[in-house]
C-alpha atoms as a PDB file:
ATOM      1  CA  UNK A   1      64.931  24.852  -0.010  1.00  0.00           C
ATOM      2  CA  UNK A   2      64.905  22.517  -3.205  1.00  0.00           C
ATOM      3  CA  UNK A   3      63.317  20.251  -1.076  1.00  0.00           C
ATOM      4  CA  UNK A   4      59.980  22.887  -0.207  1.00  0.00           C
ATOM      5  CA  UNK A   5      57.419  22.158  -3.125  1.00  0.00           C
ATOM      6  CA  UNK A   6      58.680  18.408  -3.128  1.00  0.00           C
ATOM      7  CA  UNK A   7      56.535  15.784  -3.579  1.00  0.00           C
ATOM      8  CA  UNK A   8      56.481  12.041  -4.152  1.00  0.00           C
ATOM      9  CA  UNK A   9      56.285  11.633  -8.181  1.00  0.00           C
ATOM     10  CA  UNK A  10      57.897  14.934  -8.999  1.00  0.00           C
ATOM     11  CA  UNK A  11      60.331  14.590 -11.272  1.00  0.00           C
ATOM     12  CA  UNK A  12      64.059  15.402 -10.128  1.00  0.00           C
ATOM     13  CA  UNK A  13      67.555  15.840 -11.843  1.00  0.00           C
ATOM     14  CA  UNK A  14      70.595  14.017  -9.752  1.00  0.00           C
ATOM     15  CA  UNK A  15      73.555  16.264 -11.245  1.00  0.00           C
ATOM     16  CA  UNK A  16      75.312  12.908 -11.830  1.00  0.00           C
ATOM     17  CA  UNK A  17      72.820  11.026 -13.139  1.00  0.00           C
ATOM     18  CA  UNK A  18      70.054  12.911 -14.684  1.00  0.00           C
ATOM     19  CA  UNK A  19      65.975  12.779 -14.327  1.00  0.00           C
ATOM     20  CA  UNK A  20      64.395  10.406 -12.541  1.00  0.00           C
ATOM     21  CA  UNK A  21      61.572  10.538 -10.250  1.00  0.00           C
ATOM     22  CA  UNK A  22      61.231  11.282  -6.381  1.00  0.00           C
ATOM     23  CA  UNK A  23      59.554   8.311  -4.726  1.00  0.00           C
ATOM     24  CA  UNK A  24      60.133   9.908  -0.961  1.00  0.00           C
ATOM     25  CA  UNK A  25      62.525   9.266   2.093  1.00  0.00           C
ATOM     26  CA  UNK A  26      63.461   5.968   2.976  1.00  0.00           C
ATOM     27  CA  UNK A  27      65.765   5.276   6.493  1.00  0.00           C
ATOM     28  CA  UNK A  28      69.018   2.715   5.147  1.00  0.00           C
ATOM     29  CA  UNK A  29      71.064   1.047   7.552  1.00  0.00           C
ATOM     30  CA  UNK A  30      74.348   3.193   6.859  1.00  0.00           C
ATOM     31  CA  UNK A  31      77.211   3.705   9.192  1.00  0.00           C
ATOM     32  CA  UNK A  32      76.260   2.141  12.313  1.00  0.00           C
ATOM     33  CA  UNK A  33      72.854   3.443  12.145  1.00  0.00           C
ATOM     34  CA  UNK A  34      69.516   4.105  10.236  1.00  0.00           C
ATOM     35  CA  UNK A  35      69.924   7.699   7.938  1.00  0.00           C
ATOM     36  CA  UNK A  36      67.456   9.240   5.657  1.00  0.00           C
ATOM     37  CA  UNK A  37      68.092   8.585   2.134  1.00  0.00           C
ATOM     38  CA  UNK A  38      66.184   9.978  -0.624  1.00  0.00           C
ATOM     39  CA  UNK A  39      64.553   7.469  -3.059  1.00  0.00           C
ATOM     40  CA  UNK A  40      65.236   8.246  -6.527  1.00  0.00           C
ATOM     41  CA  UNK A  41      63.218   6.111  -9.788  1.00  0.00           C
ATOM     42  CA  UNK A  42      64.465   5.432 -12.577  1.00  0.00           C
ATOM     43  CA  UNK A  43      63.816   4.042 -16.304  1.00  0.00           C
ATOM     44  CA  UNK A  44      63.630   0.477 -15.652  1.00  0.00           C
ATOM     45  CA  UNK A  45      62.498   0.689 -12.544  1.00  0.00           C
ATOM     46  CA  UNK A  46      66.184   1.416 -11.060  1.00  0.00           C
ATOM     47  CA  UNK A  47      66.269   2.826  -7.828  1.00  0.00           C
ATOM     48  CA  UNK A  48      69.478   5.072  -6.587  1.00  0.00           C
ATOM     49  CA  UNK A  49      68.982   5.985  -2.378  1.00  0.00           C
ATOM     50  CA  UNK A  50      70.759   9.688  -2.254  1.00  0.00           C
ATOM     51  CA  UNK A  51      71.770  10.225   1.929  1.00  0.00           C
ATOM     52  CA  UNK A  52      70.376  13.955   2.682  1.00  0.00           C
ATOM     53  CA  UNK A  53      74.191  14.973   3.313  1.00  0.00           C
ATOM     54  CA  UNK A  54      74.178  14.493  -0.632  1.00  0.00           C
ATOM     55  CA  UNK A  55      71.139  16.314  -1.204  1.00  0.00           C
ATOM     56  CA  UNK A  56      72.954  19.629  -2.707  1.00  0.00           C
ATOM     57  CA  UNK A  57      73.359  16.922  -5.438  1.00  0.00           C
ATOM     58  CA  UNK A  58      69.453  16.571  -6.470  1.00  0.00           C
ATOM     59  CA  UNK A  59      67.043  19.099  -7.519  1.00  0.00           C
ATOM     60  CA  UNK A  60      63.696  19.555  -8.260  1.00  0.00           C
ATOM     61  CA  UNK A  61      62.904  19.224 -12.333  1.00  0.00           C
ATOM     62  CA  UNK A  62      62.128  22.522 -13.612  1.00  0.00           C
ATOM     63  CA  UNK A  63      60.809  22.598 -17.580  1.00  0.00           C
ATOM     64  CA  UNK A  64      59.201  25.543 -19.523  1.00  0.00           C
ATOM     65  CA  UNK A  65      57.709  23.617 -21.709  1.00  0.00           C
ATOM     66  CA  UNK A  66      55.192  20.851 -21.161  1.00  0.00           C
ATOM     67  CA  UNK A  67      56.477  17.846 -22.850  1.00  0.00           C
ATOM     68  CA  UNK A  68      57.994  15.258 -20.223  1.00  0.00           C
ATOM     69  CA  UNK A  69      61.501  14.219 -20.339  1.00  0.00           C
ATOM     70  CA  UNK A  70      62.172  10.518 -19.974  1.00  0.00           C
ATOM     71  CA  UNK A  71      63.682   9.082 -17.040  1.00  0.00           C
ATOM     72  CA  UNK A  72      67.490   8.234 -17.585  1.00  0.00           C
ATOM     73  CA  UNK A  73      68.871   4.835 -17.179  1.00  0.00           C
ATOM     74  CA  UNK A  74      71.546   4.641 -14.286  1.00  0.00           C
ATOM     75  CA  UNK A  75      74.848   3.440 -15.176  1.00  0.00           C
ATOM     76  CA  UNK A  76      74.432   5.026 -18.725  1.00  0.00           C
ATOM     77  CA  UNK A  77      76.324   7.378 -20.500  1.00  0.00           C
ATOM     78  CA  UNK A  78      73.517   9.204 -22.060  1.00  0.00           C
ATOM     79  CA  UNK A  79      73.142  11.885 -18.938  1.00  0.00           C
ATOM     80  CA  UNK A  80      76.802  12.518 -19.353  1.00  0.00           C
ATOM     81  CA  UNK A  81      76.548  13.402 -23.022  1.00  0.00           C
ATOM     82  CA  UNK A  82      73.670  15.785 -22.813  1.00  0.00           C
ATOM     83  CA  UNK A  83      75.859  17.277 -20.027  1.00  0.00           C
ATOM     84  CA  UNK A  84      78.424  17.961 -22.050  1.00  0.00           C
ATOM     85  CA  UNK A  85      76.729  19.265 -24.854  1.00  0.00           C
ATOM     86  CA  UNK A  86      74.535  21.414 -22.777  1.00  0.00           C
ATOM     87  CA  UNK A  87      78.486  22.490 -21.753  1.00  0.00           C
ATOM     88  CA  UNK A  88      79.528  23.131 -25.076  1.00  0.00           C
ATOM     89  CA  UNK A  89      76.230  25.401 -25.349  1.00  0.00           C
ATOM     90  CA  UNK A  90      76.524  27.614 -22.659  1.00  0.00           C
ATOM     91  CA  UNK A  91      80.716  28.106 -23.733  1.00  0.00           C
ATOM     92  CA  UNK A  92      79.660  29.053 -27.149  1.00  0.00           C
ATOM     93  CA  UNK A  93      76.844  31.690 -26.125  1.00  0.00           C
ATOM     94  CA  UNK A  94      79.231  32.918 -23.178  1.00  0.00           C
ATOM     95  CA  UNK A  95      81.846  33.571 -26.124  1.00  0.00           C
ATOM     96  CA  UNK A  96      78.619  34.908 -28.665  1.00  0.00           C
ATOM     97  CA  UNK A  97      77.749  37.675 -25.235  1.00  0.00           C
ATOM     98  CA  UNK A  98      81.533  38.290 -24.753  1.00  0.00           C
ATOM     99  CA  UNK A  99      81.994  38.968 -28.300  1.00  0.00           C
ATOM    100  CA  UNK A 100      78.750  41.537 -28.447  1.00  0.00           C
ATOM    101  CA  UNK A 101      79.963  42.716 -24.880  1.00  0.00           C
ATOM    102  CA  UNK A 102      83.052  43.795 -26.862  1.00  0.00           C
ATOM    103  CA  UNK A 103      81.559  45.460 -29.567  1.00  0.00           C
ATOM    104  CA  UNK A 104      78.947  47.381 -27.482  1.00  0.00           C
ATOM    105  CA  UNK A 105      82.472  48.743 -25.750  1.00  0.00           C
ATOM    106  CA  UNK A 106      84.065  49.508 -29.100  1.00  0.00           C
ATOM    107  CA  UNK A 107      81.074  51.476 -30.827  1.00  0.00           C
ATOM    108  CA  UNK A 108      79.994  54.861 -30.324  1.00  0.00           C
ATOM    109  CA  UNK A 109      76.777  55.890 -28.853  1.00  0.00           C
ATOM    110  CA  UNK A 110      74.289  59.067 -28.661  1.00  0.00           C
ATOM    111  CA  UNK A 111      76.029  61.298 -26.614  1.00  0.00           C
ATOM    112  CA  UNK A 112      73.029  62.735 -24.933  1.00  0.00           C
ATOM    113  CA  UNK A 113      73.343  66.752 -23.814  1.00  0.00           C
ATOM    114  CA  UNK A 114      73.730  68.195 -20.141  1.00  0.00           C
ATOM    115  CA  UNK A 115      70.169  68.204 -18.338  1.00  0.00           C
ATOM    116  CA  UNK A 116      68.516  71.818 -19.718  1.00  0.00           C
ATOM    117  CA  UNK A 117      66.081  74.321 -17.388  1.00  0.00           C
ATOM    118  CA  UNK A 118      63.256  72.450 -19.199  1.00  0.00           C
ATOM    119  CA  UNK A 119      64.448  69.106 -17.604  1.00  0.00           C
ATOM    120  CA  UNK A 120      64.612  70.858 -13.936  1.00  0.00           C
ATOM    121  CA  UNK A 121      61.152  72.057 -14.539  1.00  0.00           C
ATOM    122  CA  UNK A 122      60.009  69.029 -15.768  1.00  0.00           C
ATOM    123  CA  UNK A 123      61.389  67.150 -12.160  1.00  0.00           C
ATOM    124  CA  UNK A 124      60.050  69.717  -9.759  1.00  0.00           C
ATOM    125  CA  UNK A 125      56.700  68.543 -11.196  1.00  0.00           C
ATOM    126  CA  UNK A 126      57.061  65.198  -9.227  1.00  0.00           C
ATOM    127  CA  UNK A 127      54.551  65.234  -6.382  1.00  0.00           C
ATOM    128  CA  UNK A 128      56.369  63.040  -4.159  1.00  0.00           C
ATOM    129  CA  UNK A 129      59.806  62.716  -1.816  1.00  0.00           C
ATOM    130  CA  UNK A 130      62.271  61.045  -4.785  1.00  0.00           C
ATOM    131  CA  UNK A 131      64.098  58.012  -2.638  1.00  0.00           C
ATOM    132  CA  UNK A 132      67.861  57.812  -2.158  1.00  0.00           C
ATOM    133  CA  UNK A 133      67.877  54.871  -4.183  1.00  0.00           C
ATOM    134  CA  UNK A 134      65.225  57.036  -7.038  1.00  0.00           C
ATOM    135  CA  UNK A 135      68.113  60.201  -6.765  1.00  0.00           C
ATOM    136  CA  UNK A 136      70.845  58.068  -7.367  1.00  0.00           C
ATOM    137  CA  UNK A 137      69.219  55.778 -10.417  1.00  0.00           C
ATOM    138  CA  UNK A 138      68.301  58.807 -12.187  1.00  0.00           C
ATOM    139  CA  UNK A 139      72.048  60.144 -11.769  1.00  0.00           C
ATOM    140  CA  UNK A 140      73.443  56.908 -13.228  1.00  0.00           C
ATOM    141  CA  UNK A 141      70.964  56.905 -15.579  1.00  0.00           C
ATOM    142  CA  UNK A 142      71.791  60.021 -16.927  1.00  0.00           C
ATOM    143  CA  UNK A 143      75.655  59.603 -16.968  1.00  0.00           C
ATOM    144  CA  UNK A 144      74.951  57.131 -19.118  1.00  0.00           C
ATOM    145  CA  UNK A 145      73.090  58.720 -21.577  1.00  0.00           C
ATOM    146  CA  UNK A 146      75.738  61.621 -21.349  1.00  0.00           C
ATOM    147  CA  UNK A 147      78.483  59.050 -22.265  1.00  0.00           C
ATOM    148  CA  UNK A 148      79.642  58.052 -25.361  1.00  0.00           C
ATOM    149  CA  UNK A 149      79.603  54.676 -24.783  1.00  0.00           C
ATOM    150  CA  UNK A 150      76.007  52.470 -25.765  1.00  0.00           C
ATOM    151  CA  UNK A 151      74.015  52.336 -23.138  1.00  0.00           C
ATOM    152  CA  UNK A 152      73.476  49.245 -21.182  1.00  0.00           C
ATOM    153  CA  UNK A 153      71.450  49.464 -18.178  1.00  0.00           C
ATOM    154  CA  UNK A 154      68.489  47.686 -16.459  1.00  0.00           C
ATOM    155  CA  UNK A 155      66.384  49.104 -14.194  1.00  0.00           C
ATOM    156  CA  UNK A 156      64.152  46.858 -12.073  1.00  0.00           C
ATOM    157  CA  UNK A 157      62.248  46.826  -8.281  1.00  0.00           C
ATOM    158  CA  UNK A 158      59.144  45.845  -6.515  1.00  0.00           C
ATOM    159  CA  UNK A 159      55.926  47.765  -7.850  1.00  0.00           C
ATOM    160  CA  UNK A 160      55.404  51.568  -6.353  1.00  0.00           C
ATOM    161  CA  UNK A 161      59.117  51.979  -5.517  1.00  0.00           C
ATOM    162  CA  UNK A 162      59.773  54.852  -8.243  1.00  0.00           C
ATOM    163  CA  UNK A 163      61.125  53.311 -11.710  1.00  0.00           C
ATOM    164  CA  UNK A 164      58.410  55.074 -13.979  1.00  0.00           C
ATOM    165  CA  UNK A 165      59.688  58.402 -12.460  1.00  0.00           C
ATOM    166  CA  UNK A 166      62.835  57.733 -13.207  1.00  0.00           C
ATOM    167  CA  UNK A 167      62.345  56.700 -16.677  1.00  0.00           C
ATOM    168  CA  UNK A 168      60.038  59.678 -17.392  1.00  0.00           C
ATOM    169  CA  UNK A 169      63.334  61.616 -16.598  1.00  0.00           C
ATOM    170  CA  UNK A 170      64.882  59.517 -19.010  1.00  0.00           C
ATOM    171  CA  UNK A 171      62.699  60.267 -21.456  1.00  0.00           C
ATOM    172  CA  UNK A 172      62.094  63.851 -21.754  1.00  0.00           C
ATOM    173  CA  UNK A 173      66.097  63.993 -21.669  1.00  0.00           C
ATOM    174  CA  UNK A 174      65.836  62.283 -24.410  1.00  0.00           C
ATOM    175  CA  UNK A 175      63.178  64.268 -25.999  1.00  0.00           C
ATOM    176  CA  UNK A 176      65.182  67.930 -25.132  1.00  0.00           C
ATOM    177  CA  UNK A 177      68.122  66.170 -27.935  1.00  0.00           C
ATOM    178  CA  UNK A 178      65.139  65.848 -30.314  1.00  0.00           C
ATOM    179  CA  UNK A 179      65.049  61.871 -29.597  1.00  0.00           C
ATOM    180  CA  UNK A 180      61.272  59.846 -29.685  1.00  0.00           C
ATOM    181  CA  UNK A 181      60.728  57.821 -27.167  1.00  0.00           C
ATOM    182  CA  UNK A 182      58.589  54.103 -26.912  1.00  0.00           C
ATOM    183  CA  UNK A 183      57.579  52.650 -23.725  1.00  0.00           C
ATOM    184  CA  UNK A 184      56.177  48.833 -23.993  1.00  0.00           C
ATOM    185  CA  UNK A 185      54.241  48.545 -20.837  1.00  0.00           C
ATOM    186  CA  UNK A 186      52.996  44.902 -19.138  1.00  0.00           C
ATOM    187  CA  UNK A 187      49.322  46.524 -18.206  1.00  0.00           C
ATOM    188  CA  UNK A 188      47.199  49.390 -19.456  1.00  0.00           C
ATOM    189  CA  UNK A 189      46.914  50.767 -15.973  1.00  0.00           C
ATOM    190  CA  UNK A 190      50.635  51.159 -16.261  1.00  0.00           C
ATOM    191  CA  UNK A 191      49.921  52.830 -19.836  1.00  0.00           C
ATOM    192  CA  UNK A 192      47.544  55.277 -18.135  1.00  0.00           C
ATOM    193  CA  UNK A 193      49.772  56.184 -15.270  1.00  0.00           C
ATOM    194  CA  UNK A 194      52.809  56.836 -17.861  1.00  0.00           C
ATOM    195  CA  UNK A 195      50.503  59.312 -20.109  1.00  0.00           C
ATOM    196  CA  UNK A 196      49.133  61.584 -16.859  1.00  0.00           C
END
């Protein structure tokens, strides 16, 4: 699959020896016979042939911003030291999330009240069949506003399958303990269809 929207002059990273660019498939005389080897550029004009049975090792260059990286150098240590700091990175924001992780757990959170007659009333206004997955979101969803514990939940799915419903439920059990609620909404049509 990394190999789909591949084409000759897209950049790629080789995990062990950074970004360089795809020049194609070449067939190398390896083991007795001819095998497909990718063709990998490099600064300098350095070429590295990757056979396909390696080709878990090479990806496609991904970037979300739009100045180019340079092409390593093969042989060098510089891809090895961005490596490891990009290593170094990751532990210290896994330790920053563990550490917030931890005091999410230790604080206390809105304990939100049992669902009230208004609430009911409120859901029997939905015109349509709620989904097994809908009935048991909006359970979950409301233990967790019951609890005492912060709540930490993300709710996501394909367009039309249900998620507004359930987070109008959230919100006017939020609004029967006297709580506002904000929605931030992608598209005004989305806006419109929250309001009706």
């Amino acid at each position: 699959n990394n190999f789909v929207d591949l084409n000759i002059g897209d950049l790629v990273v080789h995990y062990q020896h950074g970004i360089g660019r795809f020049r194609g498939l070449q067939k190398i005389k390896a083991g007795g016979g001819l095998k497909d080897h990718l063709v990998i550029e490099y600064d300098r004009n350095e070429k590295l042939y990757v056979p396909v049975t390696a080709m878990h090792l090479v990806q496609k260059y991904i970037a979300f911003h739009a100045a180019k990286p340079k092409l390593y150098r093969l042989g060098n240590k510089e891809w090895q030291r961005v490596k490891a700091r990009t290593r170094k990175g990751i532990a210290k924001l896994a330790w920053e999330l563990l550490g917030l992780q931890a005091v999410r757990l230790a604080s206390i959170g809105f304990k939100f009240s049992a669902d009230t007659e208004w609430q009911a009333d409120f859901e029997k206004t939905f015109p349509y069949l709620e989904t097994p997955d809908q009935i048991k979101t909006t359970t979950e969803v409301k233990l967790d506003m019951e609890s005492p514990k912060p709540m930490d939940r993300l709710l996501c799915g394909d367009v039309g399958y249900g998620k507004t419903e359930v987070a109008m439920r959230a919100a006017i059990k939020a609004v029967m303990d006297n709580k506002q609620v904000a929605y931030r909404v992608p598209t005004a049509s989305l806006a419109e269809q929250q309001y009706q």
